[in-house]
N, C-alpha and C. Protein backbone atom coordinates (compact mmCIF):
# COMPACT_ATOMS: atom_id res chain seq x y z
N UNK A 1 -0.07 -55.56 45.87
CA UNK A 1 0.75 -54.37 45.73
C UNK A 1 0.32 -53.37 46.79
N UNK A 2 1.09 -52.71 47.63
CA UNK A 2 1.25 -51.94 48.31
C UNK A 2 0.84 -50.61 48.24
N UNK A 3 0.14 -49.33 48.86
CA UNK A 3 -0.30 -48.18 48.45
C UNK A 3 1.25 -47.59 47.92
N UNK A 4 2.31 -47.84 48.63
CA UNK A 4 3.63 -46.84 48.57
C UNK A 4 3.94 -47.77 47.36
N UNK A 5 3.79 -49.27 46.71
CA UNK A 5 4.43 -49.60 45.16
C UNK A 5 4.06 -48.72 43.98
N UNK A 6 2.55 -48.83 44.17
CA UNK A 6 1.51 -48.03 43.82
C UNK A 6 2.19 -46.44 43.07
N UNK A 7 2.41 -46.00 44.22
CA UNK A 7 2.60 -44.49 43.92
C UNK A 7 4.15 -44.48 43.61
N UNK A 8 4.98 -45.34 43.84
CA UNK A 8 6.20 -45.18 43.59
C UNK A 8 6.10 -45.85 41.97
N UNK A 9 5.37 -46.37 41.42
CA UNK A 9 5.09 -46.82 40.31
C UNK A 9 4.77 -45.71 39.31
N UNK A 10 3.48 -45.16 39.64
CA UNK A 10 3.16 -43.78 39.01
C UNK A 10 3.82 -42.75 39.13
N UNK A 11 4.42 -42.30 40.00
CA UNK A 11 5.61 -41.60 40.12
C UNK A 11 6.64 -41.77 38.90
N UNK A 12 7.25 -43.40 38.88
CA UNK A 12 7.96 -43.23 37.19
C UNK A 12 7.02 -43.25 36.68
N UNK A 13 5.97 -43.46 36.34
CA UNK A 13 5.69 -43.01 34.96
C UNK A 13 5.25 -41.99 34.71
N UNK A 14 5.10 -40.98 35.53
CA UNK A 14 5.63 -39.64 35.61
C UNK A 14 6.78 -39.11 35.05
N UNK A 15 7.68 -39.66 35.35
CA UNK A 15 8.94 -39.29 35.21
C UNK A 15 9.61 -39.82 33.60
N UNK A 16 8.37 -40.81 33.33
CA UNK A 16 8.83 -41.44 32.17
C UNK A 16 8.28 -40.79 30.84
N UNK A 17 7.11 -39.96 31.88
CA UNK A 17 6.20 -39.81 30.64
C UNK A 17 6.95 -37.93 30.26
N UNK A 18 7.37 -37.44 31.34
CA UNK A 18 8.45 -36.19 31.01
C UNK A 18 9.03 -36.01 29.78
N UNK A 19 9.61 -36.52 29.42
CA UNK A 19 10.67 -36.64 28.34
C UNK A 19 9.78 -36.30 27.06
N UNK A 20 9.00 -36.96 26.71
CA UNK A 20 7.81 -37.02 25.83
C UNK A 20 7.45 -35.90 25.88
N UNK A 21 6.78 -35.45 26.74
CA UNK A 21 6.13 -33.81 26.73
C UNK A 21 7.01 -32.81 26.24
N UNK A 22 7.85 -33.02 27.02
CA UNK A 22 9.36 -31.89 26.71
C UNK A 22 9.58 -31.99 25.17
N UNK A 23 9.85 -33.20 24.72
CA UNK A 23 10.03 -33.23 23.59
C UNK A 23 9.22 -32.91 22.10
N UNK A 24 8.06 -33.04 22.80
CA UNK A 24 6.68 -32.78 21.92
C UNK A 24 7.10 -31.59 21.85
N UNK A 25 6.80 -30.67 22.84
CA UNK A 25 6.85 -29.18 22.86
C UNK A 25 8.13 -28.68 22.37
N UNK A 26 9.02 -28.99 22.24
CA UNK A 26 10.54 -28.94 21.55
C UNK A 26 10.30 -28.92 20.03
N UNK A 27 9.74 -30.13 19.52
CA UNK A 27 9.18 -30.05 18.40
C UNK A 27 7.71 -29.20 18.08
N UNK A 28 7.57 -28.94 18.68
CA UNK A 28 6.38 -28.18 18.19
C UNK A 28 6.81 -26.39 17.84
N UNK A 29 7.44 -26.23 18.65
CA UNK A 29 8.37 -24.72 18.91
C UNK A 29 9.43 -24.69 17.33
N UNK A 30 10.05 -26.14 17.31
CA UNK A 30 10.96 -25.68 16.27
C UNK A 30 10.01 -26.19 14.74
N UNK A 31 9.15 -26.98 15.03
CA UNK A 31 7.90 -27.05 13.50
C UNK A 31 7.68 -25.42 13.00
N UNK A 32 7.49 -24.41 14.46
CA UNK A 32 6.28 -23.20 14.14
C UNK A 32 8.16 -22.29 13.90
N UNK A 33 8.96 -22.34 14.56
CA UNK A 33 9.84 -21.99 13.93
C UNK A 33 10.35 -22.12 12.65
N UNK A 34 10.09 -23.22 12.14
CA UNK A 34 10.74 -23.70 10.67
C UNK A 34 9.70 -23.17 9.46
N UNK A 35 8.46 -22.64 10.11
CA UNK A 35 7.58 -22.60 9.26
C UNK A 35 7.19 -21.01 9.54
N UNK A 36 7.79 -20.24 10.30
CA UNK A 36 7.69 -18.89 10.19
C UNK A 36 9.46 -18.44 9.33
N UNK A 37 10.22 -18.87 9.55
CA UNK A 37 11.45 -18.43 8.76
C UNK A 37 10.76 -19.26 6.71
N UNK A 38 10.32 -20.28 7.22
CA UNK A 38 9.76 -20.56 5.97
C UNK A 38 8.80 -19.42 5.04
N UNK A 39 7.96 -18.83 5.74
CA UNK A 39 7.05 -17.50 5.63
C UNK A 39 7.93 -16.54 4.88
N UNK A 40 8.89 -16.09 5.88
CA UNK A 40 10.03 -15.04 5.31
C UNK A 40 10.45 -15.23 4.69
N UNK A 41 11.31 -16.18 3.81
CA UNK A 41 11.72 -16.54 3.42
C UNK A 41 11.03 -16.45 1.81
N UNK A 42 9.77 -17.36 1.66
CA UNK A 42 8.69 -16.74 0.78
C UNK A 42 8.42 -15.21 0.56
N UNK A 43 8.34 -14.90 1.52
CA UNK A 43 8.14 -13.11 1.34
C UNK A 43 9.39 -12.51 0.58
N UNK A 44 10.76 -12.53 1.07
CA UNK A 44 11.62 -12.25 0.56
C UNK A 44 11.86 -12.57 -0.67
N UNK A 45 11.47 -13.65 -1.47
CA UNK A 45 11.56 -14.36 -2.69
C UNK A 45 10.54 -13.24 -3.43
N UNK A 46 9.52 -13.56 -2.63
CA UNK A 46 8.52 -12.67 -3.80
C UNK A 46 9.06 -11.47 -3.80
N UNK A 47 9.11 -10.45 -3.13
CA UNK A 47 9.73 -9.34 -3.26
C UNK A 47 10.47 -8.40 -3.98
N UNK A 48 11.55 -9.34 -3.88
CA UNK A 48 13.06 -10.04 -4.77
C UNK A 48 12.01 -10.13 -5.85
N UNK A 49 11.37 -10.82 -6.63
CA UNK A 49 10.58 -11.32 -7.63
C UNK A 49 10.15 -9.97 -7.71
N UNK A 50 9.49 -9.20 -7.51
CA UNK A 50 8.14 -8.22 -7.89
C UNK A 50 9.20 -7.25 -8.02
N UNK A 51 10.76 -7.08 -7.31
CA UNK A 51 11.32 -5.59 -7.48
C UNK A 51 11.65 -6.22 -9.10
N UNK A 52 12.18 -7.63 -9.15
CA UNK A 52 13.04 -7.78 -10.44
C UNK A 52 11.82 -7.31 -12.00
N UNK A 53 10.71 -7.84 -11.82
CA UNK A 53 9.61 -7.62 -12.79
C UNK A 53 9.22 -5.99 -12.88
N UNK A 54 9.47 -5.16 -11.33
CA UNK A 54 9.04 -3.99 -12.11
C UNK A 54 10.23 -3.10 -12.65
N UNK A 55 11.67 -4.06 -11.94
CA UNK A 55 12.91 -3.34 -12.82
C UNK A 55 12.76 -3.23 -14.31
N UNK A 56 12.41 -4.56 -14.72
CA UNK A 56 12.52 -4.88 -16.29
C UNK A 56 11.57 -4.21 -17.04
N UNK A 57 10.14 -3.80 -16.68
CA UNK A 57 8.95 -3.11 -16.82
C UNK A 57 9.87 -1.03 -16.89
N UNK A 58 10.22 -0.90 -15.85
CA UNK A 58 10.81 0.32 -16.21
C UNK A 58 12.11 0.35 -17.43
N UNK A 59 12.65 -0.45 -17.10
CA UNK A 59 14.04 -0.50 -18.27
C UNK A 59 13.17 -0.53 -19.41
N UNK A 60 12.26 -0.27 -20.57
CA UNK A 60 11.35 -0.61 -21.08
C UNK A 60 11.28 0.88 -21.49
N UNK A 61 11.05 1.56 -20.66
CA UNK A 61 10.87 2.65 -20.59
C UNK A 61 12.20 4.25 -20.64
N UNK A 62 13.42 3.34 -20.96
CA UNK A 62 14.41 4.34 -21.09
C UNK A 62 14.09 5.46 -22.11
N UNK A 63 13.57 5.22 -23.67
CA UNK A 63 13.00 6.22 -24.47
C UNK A 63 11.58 6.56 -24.16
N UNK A 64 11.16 7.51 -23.53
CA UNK A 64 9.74 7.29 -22.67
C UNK A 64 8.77 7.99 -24.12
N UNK A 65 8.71 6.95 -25.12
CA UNK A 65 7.37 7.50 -26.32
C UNK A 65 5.95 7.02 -25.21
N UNK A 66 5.10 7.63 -25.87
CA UNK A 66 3.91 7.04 -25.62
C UNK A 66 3.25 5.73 -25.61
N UNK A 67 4.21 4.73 -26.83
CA UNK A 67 3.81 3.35 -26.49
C UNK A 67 4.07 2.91 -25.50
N UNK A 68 5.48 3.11 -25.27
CA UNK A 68 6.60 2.49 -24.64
C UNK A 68 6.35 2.71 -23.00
N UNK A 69 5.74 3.99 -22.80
CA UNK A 69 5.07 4.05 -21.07
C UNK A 69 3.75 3.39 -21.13
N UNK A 70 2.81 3.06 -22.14
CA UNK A 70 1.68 2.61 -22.07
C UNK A 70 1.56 1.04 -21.66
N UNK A 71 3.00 0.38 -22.52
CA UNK A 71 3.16 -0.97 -22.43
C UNK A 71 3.56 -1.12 -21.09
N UNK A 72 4.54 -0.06 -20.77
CA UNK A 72 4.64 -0.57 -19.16
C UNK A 72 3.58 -0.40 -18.09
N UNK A 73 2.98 0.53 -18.63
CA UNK A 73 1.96 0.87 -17.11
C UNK A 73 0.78 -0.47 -17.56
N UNK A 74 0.36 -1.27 -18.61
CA UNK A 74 0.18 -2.36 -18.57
C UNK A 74 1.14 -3.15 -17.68
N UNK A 75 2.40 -3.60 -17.97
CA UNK A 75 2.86 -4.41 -17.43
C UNK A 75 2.77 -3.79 -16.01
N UNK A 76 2.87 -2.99 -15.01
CA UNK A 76 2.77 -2.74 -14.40
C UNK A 76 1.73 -2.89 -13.46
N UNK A 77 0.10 -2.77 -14.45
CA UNK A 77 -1.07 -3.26 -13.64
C UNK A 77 -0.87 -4.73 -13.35
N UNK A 78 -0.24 -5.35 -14.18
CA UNK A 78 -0.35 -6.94 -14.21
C UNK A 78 0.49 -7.25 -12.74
N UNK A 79 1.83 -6.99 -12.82
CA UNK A 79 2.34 -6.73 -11.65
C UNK A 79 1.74 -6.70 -10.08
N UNK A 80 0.74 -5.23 -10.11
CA UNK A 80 0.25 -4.94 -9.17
C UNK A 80 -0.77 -6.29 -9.08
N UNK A 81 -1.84 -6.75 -9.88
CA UNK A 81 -2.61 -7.38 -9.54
C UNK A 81 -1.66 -9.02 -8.78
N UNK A 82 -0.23 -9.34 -9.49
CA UNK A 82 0.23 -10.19 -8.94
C UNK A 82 0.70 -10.49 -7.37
N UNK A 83 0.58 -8.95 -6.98
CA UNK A 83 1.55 -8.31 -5.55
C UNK A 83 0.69 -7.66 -5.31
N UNK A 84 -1.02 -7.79 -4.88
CA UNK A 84 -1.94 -6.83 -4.14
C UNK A 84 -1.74 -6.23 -3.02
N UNK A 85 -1.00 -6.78 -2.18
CA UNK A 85 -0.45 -5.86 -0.80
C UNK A 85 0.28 -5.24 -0.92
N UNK A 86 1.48 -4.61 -1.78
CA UNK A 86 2.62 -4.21 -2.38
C UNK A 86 2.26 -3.05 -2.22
N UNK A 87 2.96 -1.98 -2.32
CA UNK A 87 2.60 -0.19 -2.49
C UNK A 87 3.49 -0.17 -4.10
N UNK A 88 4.20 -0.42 -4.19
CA UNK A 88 6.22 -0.36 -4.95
C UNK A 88 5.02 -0.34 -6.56
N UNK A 89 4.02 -1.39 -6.60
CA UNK A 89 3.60 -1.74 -8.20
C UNK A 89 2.52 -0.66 -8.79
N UNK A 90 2.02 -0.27 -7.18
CA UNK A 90 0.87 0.69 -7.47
C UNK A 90 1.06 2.27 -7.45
N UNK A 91 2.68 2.26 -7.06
CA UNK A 91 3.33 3.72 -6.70
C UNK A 91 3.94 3.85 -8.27
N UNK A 92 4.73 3.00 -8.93
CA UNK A 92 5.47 3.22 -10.14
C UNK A 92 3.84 2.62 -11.45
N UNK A 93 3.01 2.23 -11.33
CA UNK A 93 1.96 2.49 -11.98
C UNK A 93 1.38 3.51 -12.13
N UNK A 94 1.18 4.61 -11.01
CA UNK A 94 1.01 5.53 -10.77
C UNK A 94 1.81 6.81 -11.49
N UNK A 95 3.07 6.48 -10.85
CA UNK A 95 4.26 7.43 -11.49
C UNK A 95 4.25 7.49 -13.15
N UNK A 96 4.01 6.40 -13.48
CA UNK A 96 3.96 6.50 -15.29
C UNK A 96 2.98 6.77 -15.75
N UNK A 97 2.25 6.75 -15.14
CA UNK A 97 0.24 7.09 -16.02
C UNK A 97 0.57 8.50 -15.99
N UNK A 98 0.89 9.22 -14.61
CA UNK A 98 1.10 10.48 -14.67
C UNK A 98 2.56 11.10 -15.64
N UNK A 99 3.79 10.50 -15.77
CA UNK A 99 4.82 10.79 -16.93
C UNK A 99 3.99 10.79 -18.54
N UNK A 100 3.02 9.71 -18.45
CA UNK A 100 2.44 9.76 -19.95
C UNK A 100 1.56 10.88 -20.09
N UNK A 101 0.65 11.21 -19.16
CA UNK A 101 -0.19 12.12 -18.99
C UNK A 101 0.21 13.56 -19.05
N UNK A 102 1.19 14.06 -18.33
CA UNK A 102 1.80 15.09 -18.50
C UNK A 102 2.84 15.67 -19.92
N UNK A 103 3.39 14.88 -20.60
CA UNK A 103 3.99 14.38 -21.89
C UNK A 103 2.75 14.44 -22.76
N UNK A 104 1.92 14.10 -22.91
CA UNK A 104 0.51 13.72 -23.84
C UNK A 104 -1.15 13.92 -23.42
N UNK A 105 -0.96 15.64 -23.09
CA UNK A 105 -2.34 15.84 -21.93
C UNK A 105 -3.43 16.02 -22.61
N UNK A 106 -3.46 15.56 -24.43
CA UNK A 106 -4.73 15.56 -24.78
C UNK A 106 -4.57 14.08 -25.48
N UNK A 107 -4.14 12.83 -25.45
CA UNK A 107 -4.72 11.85 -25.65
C UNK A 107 -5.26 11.43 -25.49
N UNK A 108 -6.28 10.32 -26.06
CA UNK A 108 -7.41 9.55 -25.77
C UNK A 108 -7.21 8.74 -24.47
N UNK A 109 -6.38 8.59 -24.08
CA UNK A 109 -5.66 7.57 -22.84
C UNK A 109 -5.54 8.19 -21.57
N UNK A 110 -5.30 9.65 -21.91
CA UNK A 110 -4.56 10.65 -20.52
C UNK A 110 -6.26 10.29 -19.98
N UNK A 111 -7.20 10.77 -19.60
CA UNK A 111 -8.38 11.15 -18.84
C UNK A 111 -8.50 9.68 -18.03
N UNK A 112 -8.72 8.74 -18.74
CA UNK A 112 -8.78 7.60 -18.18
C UNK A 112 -7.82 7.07 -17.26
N UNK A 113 -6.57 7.37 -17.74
CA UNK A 113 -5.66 7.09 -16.97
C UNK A 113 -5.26 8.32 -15.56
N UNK A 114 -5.49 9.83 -15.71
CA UNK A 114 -5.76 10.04 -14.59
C UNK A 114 -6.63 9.74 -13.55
N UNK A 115 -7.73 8.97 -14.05
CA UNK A 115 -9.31 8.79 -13.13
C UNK A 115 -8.25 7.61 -12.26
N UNK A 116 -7.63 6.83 -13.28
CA UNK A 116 -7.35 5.66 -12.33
C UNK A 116 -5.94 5.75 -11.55
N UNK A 117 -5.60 6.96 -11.75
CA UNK A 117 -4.26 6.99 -11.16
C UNK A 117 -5.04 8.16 -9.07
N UNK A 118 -5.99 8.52 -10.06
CA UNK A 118 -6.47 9.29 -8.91
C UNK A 118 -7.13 7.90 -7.71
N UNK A 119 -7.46 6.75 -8.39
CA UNK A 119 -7.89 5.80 -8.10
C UNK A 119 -6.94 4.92 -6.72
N UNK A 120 -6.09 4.62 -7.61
CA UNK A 120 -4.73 3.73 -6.84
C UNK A 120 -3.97 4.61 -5.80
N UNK A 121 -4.33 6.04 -5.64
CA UNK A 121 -3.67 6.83 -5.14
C UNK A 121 -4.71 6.85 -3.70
N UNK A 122 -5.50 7.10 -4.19
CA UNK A 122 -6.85 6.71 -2.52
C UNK A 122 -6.29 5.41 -2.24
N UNK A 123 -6.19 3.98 -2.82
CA UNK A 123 -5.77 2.62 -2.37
C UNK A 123 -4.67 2.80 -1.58
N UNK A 124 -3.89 3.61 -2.06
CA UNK A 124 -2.42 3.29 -1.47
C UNK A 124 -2.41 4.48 0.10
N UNK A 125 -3.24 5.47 0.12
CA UNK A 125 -3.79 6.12 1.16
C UNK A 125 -4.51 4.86 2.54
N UNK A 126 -5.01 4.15 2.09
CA UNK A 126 -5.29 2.85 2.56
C UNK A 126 -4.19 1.85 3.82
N UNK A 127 -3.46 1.98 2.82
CA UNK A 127 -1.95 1.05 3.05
C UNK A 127 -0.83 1.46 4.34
N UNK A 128 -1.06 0.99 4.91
CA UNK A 128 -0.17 0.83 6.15
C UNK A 128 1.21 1.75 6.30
N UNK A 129 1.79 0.51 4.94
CA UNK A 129 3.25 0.89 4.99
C UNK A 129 3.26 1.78 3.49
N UNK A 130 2.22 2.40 3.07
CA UNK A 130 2.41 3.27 2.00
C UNK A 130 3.49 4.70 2.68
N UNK A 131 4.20 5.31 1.87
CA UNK A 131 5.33 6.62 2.22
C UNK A 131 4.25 7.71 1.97
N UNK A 132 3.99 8.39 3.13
CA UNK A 132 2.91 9.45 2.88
C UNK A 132 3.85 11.16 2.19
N UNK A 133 4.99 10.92 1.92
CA UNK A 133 5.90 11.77 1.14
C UNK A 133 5.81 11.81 -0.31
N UNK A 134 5.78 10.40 -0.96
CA UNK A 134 5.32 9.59 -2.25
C UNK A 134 4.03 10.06 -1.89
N UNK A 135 3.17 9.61 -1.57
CA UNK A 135 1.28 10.08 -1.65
C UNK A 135 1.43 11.35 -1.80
N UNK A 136 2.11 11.98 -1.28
CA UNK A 136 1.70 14.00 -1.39
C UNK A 136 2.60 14.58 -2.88
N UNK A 137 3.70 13.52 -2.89
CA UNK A 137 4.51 13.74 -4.27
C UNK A 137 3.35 13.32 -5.56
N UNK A 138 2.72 12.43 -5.18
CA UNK A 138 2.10 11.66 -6.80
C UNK A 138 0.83 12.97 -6.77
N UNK A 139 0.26 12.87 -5.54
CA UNK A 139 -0.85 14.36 -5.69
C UNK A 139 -0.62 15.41 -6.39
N UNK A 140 -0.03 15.85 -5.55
CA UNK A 140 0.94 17.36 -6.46
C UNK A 140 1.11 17.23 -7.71
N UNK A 141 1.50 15.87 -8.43
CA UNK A 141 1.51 15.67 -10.01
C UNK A 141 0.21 15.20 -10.83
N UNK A 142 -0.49 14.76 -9.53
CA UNK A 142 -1.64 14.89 -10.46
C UNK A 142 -2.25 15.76 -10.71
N UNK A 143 -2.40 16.40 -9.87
CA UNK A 143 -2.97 17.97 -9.98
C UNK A 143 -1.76 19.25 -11.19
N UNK A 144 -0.76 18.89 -10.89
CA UNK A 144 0.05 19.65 -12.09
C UNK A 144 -0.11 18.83 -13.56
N UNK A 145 -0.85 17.95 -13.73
CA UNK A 145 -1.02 17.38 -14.76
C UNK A 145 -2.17 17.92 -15.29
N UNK A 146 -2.90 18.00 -14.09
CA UNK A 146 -4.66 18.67 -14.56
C UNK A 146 -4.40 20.27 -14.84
N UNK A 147 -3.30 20.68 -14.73
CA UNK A 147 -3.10 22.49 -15.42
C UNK A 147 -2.51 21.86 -16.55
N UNK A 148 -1.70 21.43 -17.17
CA UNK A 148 -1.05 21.21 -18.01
C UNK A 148 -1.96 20.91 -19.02
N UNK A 149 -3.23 19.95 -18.50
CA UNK A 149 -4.12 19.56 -19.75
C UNK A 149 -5.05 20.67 -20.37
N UNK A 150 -5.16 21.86 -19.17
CA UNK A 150 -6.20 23.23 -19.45
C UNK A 150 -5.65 23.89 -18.42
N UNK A 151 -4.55 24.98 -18.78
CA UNK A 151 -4.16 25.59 -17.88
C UNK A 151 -4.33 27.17 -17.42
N UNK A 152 -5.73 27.40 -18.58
CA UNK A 152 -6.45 28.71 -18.27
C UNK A 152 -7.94 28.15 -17.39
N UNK A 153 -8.36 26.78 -17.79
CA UNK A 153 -9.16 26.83 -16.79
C UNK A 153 -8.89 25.98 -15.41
N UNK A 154 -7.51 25.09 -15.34
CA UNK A 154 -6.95 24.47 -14.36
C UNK A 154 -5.97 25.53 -13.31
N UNK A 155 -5.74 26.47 -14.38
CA UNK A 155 -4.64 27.07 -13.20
C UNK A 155 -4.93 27.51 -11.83
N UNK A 156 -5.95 27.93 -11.88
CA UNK A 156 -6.33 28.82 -10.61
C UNK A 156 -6.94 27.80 -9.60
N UNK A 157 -7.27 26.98 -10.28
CA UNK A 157 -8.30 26.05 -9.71
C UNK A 157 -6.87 24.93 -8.56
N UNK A 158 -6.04 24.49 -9.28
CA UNK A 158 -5.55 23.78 -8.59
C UNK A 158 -3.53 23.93 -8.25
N UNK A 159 -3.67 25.40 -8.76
CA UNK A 159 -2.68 25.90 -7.86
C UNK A 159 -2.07 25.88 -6.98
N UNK A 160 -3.05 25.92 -5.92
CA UNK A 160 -2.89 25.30 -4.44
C UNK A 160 -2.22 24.16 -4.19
N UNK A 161 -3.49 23.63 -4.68
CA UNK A 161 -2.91 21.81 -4.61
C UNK A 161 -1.74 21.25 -5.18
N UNK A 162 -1.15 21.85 -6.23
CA UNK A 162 0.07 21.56 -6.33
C UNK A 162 1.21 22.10 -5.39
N UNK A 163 1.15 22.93 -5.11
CA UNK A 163 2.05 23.76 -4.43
C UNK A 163 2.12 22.89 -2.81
N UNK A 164 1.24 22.88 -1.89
CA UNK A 164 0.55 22.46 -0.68
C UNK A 164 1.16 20.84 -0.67
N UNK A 165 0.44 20.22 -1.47
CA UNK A 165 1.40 18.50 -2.36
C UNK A 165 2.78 18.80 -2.09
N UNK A 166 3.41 19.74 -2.65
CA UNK A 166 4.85 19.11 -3.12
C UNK A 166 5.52 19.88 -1.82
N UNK A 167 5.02 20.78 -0.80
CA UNK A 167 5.59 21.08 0.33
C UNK A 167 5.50 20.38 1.06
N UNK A 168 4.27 19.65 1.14
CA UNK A 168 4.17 18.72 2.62
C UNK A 168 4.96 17.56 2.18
N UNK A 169 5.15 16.86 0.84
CA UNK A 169 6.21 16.09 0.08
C UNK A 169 7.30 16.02 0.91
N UNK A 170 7.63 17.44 0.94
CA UNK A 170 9.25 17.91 1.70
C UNK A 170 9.81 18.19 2.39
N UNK A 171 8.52 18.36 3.11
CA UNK A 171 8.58 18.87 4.90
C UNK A 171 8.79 17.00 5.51
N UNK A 172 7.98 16.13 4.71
CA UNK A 172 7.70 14.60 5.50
C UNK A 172 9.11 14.13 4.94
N UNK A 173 9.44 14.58 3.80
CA UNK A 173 11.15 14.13 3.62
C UNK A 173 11.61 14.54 2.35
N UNK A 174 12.93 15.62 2.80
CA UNK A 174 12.94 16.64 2.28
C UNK A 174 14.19 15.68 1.30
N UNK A 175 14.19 14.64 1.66
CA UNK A 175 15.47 14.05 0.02
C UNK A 175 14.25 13.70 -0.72
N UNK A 176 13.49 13.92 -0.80
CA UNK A 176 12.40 13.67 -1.88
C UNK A 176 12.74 13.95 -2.82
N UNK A 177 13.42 13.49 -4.04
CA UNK A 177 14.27 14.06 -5.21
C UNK A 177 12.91 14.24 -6.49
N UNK A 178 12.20 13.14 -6.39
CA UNK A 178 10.86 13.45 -7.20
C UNK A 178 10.33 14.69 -7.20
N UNK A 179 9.74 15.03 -5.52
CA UNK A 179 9.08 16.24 -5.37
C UNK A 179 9.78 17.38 -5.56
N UNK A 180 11.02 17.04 -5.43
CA UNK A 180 12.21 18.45 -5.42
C UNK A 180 11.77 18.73 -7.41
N UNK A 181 12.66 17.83 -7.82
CA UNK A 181 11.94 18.03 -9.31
C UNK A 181 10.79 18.38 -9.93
N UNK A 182 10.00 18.14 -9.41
CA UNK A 182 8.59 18.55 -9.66
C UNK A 182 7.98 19.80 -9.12
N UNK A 183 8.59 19.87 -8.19
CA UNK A 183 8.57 21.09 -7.49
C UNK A 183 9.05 22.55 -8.38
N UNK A 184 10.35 22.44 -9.05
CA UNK A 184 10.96 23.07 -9.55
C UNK A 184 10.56 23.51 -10.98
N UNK A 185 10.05 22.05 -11.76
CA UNK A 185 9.23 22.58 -13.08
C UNK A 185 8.06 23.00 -12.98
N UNK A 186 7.39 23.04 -11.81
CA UNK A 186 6.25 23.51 -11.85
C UNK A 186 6.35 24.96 -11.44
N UNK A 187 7.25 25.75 -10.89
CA UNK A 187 7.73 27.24 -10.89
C UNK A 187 8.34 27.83 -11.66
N UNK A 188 8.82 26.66 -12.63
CA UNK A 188 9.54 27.26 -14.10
C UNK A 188 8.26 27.33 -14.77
N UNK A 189 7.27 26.57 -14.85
CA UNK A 189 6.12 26.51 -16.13
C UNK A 189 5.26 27.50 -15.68
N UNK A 190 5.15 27.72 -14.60
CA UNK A 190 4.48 29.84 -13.90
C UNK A 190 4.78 30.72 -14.16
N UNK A 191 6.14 30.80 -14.33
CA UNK A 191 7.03 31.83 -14.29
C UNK A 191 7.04 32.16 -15.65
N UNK A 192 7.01 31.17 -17.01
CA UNK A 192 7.03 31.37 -18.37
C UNK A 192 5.32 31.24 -18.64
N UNK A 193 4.20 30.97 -18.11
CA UNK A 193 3.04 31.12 -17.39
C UNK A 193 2.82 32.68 -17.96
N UNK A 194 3.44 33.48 -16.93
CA UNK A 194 3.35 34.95 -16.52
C UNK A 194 3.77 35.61 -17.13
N UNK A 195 5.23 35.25 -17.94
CA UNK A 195 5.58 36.06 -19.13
C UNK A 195 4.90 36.11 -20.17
N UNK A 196 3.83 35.10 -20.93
CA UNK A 196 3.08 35.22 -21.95
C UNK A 196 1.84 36.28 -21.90
């Protein structure tokens, strides 16, 4: 065999061996493709899943007694622990410890449950995609929860902080319908405050 058979030999199989590569890499592109829409796809499911569980967890809660928010903000931790990256389980966990708390500011339950709402509220300070409008809204109520429970020795003390909370609430986004509300009973409960 000849130097020029030689190389005209390896040459196809060069040319033979092309196809193969191309194709490997074809498949390899649409494997990591099939398996990142696969990803999303999962994500979206759960999601879908975690909004539907904390829908049913609030519907629960249309007559808001004291059991009836207690059972949910259970179901709710359970939730969160199912969806640890989530903000949505630890924001409406949040939101109800503080509805029960404010509703019932000398139960055996309220203290504990503010420690831990003050708790999940640093976590979600943490969080990336946490709404820092929601963080200054749930503040502001926690702190208007802590006058409500002693509001000759809370008032003065955390005045501020409610007030300061539910502005920066509204300045970061002023459809804040929570903070708008909260905002509003907490200048009605001053105002009848001042008349006594």
């Amino acid at each position: 065999m000849t130097f020029q058979t030689f190389r005209f030999s390896e040459s196809k199989a060069d040319w033979l061996a092309l196809p193969n590569v191309y194709a490997i890499s074809v498949l390899r592109v649409l494997i990591i493709a099939f398996f990142l829409m696969a990803a999303v796809g999962i994500r979206a499911q759960e999601s879908s899943r975690m909004e539907a569980l904390i829908g049913q967890s609030l519907n629960k809660v249309q007559q808001p007694t004291p059991e009836a928010l207690l059972n949910c903000i259970a179901e709710l931790k359970r939730i969160d622990a199912m969806f640890p990256d989530s903000v949505q389980p630890k924001y409406q966990m949040a939101l109800q410890s503080l509805n029960f708390s404010v509703m019932n500011p000398h139960a055996a339950q309220t203290e504990n449950l503010l420690a831990e709402t003050a708790q999940t509220i640093t976590k979600m300070e943490q969080m990336k995609n946490a709404d820092q409008s929601d963080l200054c809204t749930l503040r502001g109520f926690l702190y208007m929860t802590r006058i409500v429970q002693n509001p000759a020795q809370n008032g003065q003390r955390y005045y501020l902080d409610v007030m300061q909370n539910f502005e920066k609430a509204l300045k970061l986004n002023p459809e804040n319908q929570l903070a708008k509300q909260l905002q509003q009973k907490f200048f009605e409960g001053m105002k009848q405050a001042q008349k006594r």
